[in-house]
N, C-alpha and C. Protein backbone atom coordinates (compact mmCIF):
# COMPACT_ATOMS: atom_id res chain seq x y z
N UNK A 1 -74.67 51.13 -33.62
CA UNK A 1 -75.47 49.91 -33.65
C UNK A 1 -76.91 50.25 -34.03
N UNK A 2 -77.60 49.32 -34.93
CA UNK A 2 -79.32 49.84 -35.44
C UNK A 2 -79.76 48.64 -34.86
N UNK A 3 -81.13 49.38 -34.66
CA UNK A 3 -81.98 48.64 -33.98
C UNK A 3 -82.84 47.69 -35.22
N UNK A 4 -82.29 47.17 -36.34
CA UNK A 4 -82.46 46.11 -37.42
C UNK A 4 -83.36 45.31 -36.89
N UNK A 5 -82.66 44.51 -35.65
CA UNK A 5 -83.54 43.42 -34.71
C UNK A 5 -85.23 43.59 -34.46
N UNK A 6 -85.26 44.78 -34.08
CA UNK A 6 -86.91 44.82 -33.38
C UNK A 6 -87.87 44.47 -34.79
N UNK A 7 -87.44 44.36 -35.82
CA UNK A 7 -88.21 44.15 -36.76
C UNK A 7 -87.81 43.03 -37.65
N UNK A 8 -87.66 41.71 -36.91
CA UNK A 8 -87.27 40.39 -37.14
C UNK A 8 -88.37 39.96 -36.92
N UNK A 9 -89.24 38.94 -37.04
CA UNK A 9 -89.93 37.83 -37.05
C UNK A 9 -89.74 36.65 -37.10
N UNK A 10 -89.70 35.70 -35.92
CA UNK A 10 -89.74 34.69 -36.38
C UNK A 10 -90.89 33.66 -35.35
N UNK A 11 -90.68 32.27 -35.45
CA UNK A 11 -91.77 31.82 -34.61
C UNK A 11 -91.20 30.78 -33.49
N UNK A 12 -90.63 31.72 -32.86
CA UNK A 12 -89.70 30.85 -32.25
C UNK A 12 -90.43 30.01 -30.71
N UNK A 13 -91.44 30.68 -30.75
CA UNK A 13 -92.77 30.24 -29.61
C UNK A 13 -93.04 28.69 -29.81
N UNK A 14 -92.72 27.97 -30.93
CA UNK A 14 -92.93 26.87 -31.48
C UNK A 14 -92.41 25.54 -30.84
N UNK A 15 -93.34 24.51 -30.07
CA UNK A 15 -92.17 23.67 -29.78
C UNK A 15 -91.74 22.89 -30.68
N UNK A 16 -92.41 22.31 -31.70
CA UNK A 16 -91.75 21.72 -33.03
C UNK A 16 -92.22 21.63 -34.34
N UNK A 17 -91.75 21.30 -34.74
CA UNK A 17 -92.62 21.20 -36.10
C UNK A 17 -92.37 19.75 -36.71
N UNK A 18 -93.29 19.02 -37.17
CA UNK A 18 -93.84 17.93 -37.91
C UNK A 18 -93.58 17.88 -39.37
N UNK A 19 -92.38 17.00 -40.19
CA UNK A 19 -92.42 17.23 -41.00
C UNK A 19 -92.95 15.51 -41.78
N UNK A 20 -93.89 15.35 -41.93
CA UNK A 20 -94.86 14.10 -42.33
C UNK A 20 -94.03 13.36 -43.52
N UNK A 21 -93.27 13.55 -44.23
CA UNK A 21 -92.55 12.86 -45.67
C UNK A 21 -91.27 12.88 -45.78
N UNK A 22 -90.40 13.08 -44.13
CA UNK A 22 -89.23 13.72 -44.90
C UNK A 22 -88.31 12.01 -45.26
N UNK A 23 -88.94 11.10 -45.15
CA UNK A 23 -88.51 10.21 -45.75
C UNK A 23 -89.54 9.06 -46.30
N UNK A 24 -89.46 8.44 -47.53
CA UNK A 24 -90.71 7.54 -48.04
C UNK A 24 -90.80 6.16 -47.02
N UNK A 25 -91.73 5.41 -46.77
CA UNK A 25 -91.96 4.23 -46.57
C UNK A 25 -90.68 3.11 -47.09
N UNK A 26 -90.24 3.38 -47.91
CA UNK A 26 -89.25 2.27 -48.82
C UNK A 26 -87.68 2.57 -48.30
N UNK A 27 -87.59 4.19 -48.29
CA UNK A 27 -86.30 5.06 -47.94
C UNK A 27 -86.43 4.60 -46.51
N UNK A 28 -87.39 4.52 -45.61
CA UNK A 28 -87.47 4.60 -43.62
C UNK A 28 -86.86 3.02 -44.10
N UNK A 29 -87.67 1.83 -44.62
CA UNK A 29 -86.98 0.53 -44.09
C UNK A 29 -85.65 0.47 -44.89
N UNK A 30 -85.04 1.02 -45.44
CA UNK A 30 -83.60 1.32 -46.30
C UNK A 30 -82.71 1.82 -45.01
N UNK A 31 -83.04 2.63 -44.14
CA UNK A 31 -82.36 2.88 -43.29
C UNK A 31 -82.37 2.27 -42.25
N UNK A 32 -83.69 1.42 -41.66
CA UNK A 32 -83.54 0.56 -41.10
C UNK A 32 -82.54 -0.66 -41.07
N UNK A 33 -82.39 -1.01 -42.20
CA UNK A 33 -81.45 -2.25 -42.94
C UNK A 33 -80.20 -1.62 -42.88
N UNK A 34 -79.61 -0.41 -43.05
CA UNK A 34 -78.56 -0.18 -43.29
C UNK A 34 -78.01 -0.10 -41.64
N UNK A 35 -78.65 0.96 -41.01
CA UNK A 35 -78.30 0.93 -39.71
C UNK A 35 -78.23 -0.17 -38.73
N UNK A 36 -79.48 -1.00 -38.60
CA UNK A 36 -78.79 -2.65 -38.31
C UNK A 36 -77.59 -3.59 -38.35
N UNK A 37 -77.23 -3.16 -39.16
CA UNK A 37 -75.63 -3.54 -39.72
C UNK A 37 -74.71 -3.13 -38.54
N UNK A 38 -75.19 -2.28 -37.98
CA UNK A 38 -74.18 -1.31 -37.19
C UNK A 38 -74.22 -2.08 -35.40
N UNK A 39 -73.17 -2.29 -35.02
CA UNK A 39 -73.51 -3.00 -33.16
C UNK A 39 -74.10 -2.13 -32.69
N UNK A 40 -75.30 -2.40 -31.83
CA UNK A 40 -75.75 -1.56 -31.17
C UNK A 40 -75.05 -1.66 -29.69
N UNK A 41 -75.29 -0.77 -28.74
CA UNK A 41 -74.64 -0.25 -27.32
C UNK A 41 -75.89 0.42 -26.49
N UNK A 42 -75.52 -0.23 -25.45
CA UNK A 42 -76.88 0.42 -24.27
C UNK A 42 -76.44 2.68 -24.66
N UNK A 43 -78.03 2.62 -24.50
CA UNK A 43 -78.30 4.16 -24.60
C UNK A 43 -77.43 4.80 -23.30
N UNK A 44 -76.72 6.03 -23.33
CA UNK A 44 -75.82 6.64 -22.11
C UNK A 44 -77.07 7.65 -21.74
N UNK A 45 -76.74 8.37 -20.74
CA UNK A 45 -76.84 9.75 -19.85
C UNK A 45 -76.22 10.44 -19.30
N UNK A 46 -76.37 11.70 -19.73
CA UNK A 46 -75.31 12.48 -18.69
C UNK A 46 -75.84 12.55 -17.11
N UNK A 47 -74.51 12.02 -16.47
CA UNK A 47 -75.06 12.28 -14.88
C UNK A 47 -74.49 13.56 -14.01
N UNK A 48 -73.57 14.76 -15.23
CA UNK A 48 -73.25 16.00 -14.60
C UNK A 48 -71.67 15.49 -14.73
N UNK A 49 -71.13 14.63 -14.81
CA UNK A 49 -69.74 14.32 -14.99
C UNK A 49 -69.35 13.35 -16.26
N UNK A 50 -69.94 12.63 -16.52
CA UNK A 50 -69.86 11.88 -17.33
C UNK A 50 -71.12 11.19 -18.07
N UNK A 51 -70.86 10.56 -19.24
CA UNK A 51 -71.91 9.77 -19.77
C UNK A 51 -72.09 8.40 -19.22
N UNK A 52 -72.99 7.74 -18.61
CA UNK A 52 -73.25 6.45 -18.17
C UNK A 52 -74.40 5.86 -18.52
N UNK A 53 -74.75 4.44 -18.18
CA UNK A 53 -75.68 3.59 -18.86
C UNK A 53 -76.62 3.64 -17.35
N UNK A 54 -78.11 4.28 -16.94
CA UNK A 54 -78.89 4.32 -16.42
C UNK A 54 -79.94 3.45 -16.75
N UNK A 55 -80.51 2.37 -16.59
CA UNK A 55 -81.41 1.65 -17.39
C UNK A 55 -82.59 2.33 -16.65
N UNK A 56 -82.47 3.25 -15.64
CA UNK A 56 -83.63 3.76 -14.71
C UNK A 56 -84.54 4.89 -15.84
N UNK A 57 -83.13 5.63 -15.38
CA UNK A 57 -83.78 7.16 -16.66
C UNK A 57 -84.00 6.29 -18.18
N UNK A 58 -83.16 5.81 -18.93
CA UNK A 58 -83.23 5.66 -20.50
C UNK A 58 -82.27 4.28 -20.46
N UNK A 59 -83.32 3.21 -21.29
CA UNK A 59 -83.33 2.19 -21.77
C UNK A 59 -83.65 1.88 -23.01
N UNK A 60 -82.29 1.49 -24.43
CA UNK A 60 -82.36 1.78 -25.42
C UNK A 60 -81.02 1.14 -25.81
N UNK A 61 -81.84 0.52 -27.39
CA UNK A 61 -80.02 0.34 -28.20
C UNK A 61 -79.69 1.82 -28.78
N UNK A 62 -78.90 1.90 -28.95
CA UNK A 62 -77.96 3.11 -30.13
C UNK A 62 -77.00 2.24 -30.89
N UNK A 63 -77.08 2.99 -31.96
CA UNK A 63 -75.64 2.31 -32.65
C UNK A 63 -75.58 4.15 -33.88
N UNK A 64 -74.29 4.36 -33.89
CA UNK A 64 -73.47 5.99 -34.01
C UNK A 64 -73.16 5.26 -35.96
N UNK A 65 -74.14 6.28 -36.70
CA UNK A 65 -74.01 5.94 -38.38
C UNK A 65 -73.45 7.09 -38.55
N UNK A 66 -72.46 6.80 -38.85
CA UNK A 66 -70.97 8.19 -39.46
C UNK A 66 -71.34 8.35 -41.10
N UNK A 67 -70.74 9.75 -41.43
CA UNK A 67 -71.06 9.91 -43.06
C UNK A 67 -70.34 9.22 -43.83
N UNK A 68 -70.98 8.54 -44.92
CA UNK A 68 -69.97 8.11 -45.95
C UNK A 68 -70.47 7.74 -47.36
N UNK A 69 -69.97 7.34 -47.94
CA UNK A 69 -70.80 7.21 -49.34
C UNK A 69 -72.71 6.55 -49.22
N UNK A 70 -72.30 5.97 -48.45
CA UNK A 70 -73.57 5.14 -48.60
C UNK A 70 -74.75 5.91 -47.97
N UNK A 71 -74.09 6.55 -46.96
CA UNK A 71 -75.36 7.40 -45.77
C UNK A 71 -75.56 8.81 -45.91
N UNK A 72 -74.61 9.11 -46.81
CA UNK A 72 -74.54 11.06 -47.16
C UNK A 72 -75.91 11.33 -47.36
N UNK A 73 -76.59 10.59 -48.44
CA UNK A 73 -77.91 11.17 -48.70
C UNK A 73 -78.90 10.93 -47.78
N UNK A 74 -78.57 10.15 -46.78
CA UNK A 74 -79.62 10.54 -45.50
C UNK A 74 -79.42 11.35 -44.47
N UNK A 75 -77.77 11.76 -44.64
CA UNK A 75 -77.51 13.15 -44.01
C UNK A 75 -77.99 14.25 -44.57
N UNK A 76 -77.28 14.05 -46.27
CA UNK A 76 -78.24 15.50 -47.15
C UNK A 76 -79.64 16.11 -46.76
N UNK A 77 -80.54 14.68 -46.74
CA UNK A 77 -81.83 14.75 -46.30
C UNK A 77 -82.38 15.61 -44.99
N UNK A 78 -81.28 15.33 -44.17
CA UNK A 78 -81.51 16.03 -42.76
C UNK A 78 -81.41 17.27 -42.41
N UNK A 79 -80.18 17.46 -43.17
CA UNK A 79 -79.31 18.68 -43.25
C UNK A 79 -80.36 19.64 -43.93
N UNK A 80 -81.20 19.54 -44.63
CA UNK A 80 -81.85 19.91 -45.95
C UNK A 80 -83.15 20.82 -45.20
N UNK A 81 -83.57 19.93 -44.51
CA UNK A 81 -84.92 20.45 -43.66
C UNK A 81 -84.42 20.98 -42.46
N UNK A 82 -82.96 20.53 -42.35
CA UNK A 82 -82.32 21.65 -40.84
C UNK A 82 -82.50 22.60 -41.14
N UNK A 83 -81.90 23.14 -42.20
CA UNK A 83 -81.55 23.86 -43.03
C UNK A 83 -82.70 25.22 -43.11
N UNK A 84 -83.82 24.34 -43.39
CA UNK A 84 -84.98 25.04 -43.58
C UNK A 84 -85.53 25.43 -42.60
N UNK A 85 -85.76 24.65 -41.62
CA UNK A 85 -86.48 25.05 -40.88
C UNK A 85 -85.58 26.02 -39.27
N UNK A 86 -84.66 25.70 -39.03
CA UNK A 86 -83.79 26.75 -38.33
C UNK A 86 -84.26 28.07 -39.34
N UNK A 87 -84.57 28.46 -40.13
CA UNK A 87 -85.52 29.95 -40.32
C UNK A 87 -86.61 30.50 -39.55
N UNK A 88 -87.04 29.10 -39.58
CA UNK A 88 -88.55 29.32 -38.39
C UNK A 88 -88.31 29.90 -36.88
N UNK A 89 -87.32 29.56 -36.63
CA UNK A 89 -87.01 29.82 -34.98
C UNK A 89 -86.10 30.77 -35.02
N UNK A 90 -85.43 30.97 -36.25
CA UNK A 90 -84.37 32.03 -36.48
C UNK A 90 -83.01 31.79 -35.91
N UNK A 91 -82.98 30.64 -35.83
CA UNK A 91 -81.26 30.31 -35.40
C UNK A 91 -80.35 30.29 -36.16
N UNK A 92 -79.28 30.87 -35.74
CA UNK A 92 -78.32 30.58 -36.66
C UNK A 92 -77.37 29.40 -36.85
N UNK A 93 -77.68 28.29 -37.99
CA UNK A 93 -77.07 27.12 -37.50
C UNK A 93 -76.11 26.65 -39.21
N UNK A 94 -74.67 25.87 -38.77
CA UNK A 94 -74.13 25.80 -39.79
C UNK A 94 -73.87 24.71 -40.24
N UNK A 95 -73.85 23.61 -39.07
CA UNK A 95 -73.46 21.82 -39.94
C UNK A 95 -74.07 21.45 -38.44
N UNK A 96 -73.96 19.86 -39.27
CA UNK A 96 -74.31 18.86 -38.28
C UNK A 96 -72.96 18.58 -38.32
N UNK A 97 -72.69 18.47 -36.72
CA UNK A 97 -71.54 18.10 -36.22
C UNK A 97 -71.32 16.59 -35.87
N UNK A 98 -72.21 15.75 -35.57
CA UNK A 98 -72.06 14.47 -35.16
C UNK A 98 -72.72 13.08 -36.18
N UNK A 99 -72.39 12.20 -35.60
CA UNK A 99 -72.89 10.99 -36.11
C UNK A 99 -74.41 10.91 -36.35
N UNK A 100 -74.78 10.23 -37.08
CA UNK A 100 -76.38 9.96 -36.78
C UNK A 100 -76.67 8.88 -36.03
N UNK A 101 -77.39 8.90 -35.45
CA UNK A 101 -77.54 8.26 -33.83
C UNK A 101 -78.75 7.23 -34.07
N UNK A 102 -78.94 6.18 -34.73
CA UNK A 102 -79.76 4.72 -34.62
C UNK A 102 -80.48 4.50 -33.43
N UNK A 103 -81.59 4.63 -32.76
CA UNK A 103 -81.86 4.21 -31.48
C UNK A 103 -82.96 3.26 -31.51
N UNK A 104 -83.16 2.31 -31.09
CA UNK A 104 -84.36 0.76 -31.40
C UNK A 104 -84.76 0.92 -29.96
N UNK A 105 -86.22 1.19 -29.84
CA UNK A 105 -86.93 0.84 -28.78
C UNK A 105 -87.67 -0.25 -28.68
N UNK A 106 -86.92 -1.51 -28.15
CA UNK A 106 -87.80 -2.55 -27.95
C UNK A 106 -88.50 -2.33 -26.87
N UNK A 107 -89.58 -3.31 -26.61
CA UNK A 107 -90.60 -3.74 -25.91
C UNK A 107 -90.44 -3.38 -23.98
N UNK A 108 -90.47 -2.18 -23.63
CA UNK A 108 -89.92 -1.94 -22.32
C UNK A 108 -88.90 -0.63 -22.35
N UNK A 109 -88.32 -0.42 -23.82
CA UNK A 109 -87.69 0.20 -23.49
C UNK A 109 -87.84 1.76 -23.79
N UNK A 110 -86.79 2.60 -22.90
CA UNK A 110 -88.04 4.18 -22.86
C UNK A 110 -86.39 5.17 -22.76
N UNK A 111 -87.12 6.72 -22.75
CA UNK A 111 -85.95 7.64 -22.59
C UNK A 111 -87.03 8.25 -21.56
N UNK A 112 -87.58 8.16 -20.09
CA UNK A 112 -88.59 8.32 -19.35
C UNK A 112 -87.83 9.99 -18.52
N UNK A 113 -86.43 10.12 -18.62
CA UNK A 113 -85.80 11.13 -17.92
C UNK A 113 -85.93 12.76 -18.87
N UNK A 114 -86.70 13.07 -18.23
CA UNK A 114 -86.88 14.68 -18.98
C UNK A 114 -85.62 15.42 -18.82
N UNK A 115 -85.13 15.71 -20.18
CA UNK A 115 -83.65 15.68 -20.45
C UNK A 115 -83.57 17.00 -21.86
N UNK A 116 -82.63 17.77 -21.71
CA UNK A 116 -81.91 18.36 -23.27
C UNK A 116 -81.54 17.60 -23.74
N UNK A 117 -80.96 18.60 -25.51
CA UNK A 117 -79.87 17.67 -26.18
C UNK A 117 -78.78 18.78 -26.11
N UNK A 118 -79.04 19.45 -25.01
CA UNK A 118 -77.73 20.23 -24.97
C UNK A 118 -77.34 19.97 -23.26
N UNK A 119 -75.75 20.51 -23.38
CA UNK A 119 -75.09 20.66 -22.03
C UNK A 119 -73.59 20.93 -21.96
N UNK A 120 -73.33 20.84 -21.18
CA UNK A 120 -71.62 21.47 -20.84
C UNK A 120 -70.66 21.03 -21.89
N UNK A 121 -70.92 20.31 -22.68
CA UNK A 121 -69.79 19.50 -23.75
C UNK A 121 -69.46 20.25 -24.99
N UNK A 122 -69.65 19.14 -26.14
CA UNK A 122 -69.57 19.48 -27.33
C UNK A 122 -71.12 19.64 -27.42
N UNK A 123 -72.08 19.26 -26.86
CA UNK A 123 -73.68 19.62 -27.32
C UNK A 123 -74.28 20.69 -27.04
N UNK A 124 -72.96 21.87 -26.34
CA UNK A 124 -73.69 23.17 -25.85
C UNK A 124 -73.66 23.54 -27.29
N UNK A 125 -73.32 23.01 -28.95
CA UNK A 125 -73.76 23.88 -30.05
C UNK A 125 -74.82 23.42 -30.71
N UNK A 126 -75.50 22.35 -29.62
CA UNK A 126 -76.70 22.31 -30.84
C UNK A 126 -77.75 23.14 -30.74
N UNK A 127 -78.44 23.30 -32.10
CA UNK A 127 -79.53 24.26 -31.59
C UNK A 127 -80.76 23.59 -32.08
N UNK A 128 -80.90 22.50 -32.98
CA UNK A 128 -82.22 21.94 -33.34
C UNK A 128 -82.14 20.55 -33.04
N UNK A 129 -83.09 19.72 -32.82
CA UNK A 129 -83.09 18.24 -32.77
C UNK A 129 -83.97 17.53 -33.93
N UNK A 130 -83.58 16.68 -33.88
CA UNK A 130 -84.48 16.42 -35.47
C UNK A 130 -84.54 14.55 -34.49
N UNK A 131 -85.73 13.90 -34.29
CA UNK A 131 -86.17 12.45 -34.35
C UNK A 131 -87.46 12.06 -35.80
N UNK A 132 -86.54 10.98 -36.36
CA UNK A 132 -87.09 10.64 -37.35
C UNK A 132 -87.63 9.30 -37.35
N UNK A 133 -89.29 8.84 -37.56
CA UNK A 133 -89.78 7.63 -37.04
C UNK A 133 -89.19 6.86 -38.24
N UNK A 134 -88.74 5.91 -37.96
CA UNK A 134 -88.51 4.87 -39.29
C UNK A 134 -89.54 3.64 -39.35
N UNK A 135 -90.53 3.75 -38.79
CA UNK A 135 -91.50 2.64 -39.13
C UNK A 135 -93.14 3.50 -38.25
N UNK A 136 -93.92 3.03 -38.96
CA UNK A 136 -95.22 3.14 -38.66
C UNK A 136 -95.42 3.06 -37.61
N UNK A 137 -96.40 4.11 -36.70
CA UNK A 137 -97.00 4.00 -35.65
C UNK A 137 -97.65 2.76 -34.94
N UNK A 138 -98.44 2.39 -36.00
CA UNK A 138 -99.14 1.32 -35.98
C UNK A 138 -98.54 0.00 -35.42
N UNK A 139 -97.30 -0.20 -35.47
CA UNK A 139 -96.41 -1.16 -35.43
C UNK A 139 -96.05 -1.92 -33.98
N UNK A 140 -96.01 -0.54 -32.97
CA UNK A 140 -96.00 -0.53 -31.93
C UNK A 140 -96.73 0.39 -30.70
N UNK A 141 -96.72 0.06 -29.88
CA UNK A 141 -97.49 1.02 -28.82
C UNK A 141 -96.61 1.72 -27.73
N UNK A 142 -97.30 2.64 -26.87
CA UNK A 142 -96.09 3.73 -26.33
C UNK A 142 -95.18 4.39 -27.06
N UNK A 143 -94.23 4.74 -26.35
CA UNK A 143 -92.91 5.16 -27.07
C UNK A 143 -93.53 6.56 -27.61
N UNK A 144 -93.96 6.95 -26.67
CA UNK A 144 -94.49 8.92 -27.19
C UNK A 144 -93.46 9.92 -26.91
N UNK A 145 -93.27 10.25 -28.00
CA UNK A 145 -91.96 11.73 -28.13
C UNK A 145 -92.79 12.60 -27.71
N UNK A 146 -92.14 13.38 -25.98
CA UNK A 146 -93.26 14.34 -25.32
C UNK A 146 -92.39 15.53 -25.45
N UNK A 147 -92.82 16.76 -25.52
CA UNK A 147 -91.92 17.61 -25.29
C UNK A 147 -92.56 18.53 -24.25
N UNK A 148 -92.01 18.90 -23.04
CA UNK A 148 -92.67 19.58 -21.72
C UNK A 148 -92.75 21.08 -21.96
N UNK A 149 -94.16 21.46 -22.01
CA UNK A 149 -94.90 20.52 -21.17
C UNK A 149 -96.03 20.01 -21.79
N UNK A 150 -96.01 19.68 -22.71
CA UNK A 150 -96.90 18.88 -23.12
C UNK A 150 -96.78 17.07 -22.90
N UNK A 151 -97.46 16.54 -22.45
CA UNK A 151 -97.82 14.89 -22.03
C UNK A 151 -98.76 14.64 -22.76
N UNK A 152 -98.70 13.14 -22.06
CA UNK A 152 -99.88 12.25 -22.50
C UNK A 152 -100.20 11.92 -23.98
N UNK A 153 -99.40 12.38 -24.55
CA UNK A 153 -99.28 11.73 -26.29
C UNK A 153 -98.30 12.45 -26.97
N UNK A 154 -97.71 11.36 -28.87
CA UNK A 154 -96.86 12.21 -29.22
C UNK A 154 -96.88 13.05 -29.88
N UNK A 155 -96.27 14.07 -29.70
CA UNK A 155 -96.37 15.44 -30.33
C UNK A 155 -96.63 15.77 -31.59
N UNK A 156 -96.71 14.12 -31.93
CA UNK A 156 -96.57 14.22 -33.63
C UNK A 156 -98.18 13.63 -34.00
N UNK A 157 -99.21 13.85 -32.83
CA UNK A 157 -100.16 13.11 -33.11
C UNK A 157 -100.17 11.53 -32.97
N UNK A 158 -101.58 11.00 -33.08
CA UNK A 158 -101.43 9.71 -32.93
C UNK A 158 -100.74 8.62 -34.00
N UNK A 159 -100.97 9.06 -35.38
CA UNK A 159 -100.88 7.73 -36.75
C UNK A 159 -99.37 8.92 -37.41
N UNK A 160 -98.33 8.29 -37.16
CA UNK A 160 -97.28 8.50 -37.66
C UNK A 160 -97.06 7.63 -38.83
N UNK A 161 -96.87 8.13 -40.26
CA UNK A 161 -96.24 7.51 -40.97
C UNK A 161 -94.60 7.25 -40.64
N UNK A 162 -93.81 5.82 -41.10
CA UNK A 162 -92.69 6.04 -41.33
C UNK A 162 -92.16 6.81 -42.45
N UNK A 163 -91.30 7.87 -41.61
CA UNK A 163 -90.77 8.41 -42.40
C UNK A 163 -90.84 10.25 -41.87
N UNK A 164 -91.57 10.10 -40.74
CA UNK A 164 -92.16 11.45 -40.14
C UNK A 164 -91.32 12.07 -39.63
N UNK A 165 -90.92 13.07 -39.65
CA UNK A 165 -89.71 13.63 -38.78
C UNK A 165 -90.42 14.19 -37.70
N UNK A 166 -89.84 15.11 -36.42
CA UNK A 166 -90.02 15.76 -35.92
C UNK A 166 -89.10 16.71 -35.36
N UNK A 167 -88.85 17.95 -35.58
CA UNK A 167 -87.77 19.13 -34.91
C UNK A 167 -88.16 20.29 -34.22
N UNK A 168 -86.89 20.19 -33.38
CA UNK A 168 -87.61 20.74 -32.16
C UNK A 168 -86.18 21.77 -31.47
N UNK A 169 -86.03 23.14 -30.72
CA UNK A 169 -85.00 23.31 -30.07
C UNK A 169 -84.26 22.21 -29.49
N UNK A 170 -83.12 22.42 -29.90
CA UNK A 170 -82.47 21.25 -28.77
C UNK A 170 -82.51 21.96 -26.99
N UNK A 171 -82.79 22.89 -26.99
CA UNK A 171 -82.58 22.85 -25.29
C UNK A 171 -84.35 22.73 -24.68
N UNK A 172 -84.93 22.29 -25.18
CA UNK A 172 -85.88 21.87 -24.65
C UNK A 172 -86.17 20.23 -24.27
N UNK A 173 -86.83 20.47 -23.14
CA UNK A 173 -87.00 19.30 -22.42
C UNK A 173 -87.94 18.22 -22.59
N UNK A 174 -87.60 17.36 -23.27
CA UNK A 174 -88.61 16.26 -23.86
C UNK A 174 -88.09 14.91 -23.23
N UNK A 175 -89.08 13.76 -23.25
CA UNK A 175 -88.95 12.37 -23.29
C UNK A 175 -89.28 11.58 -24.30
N UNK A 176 -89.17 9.95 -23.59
CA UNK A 176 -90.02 9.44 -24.71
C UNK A 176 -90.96 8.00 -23.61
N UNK A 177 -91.87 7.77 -23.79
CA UNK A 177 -92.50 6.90 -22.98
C UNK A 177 -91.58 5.22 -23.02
N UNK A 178 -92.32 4.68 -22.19
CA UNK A 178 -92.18 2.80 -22.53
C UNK A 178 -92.58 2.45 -23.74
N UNK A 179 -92.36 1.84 -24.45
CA UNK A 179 -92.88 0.91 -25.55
C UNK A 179 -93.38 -0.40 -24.97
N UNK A 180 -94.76 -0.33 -25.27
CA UNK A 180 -95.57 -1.54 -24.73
C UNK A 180 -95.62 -2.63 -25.77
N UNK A 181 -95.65 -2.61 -26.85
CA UNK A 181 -95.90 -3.09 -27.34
C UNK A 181 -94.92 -3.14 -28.79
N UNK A 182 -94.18 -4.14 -29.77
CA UNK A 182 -92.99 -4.09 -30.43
C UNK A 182 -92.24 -3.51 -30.64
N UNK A 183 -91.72 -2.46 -31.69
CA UNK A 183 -90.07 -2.07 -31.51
C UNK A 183 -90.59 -1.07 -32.00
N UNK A 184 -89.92 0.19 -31.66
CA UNK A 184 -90.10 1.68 -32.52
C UNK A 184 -88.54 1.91 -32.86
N UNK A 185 -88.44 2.28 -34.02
CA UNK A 185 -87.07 2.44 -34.88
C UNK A 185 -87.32 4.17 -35.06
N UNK A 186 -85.80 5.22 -34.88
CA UNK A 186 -85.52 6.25 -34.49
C UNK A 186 -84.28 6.65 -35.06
N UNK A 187 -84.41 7.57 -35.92
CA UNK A 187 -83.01 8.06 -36.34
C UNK A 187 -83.19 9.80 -35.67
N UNK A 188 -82.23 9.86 -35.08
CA UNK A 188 -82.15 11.05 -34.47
C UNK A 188 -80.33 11.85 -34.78
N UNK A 189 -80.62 13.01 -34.91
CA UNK A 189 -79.63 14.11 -34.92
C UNK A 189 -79.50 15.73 -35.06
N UNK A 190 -78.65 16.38 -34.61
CA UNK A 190 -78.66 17.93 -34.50
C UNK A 190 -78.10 18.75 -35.49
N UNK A 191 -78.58 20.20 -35.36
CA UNK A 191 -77.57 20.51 -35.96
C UNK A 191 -77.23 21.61 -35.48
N UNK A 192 -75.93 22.21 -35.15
CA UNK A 192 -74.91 23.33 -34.43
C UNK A 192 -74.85 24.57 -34.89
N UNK A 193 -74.44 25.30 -34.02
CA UNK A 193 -73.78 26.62 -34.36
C UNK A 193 -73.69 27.32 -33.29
N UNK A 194 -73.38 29.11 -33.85
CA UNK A 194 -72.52 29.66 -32.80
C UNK A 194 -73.22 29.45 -31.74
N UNK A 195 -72.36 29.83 -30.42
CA UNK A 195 -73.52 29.94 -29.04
C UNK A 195 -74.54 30.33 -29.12
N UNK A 196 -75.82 30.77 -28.37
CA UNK A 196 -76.46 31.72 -28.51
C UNK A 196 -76.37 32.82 -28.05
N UNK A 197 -76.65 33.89 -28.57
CA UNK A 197 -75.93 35.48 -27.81
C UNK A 197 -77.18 36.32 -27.78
């Protein structure tokens, strides 16, 4: 066995990285419209046995956008900067395994429970999280993507364009505040691979 490793680099100290364009203004309300289409369903939680609807911890629509002709290229898109940026942290990661996950924060509603996106399931393979704003900061108030321990604002700064991504380990522990003020639109998803060893 060589000791190859001790002379790796990467920046894995990082809690996320900000990617400001990874979708245009025109492309964020394109996905807005498309995903709407879709029923939304109260947001779940894991409570250690199962997934359930907590309106305490996380209050939220979801609605689950599967690949298909119409949505590939907003998977491509995702996949693309997964892709890239799992270099930064040095993970080794090979597909997105799941749906893309729609989440609408109206007026009240929050993910307030400091939580992973990993755990005992099928999510012990994710290794990155990717939340993507689909509408302007400006639009609404609250609703701050925190990642611990950092508080008190979102990680992505104050003036989010739509269209801003943000990625982050999935086993780190983040929220998201109340929304005080109109709707914040959220496309969120991971992407997998082997355990970590």
């Amino acid at each position: 066995m060589t000791d190859e490793w001790r002379n790796l680099r990467n920046q894995s100290y990082l809690s996320h990285i900000a990617v400001p364009d990874l979708f245009s203004a025109m492309e964020s309300a394109r996905v807005i419209s498309l995903c709407s289409q879709h029923p939304p369903e109260p947001g779940r939680t894991w409570n250690g046995t199962e997934y359930v609807v907590n309106s305490a911890g996380r209050s939220v629509e979801t609605a689950y956008i599967a690949r298909s002709a119409e949505t590939a290229w907003i998977y491509d898109r995702m996949d693309e900067a997964f892709l890239r940026l799992a270099k930064v942290w040095g993970f080794d990661v090979r597909c997105t395994l799941e749906d893309l996950k729609y989440v609408r924060y109206r007026e009240g509603a929050h993910f307030m429970h400091w939580h992973m996106d990993t755990g005992p399931d099928y999510s012990n393979l994710r290794k990155l999280s990717m939340s993507v704003e689909l509408n302007d900061s400006s639009e609404y108030e609250g609703g701050e993507l925190q990642i611990f321990p950092i508080g008190g604002a979102h990680i992505a700064g104050p003036h989010r364009a739509a269209g801003t991504a943000v990625v982050f380990p999935s086993h780190s522990y983040h929220r998201v505040t109340p929304v005080t003020r109109g709707v914040r639109h959220v496309l969120v998803n991971w992407i997998s691979g082997p355990p970590l060893r």
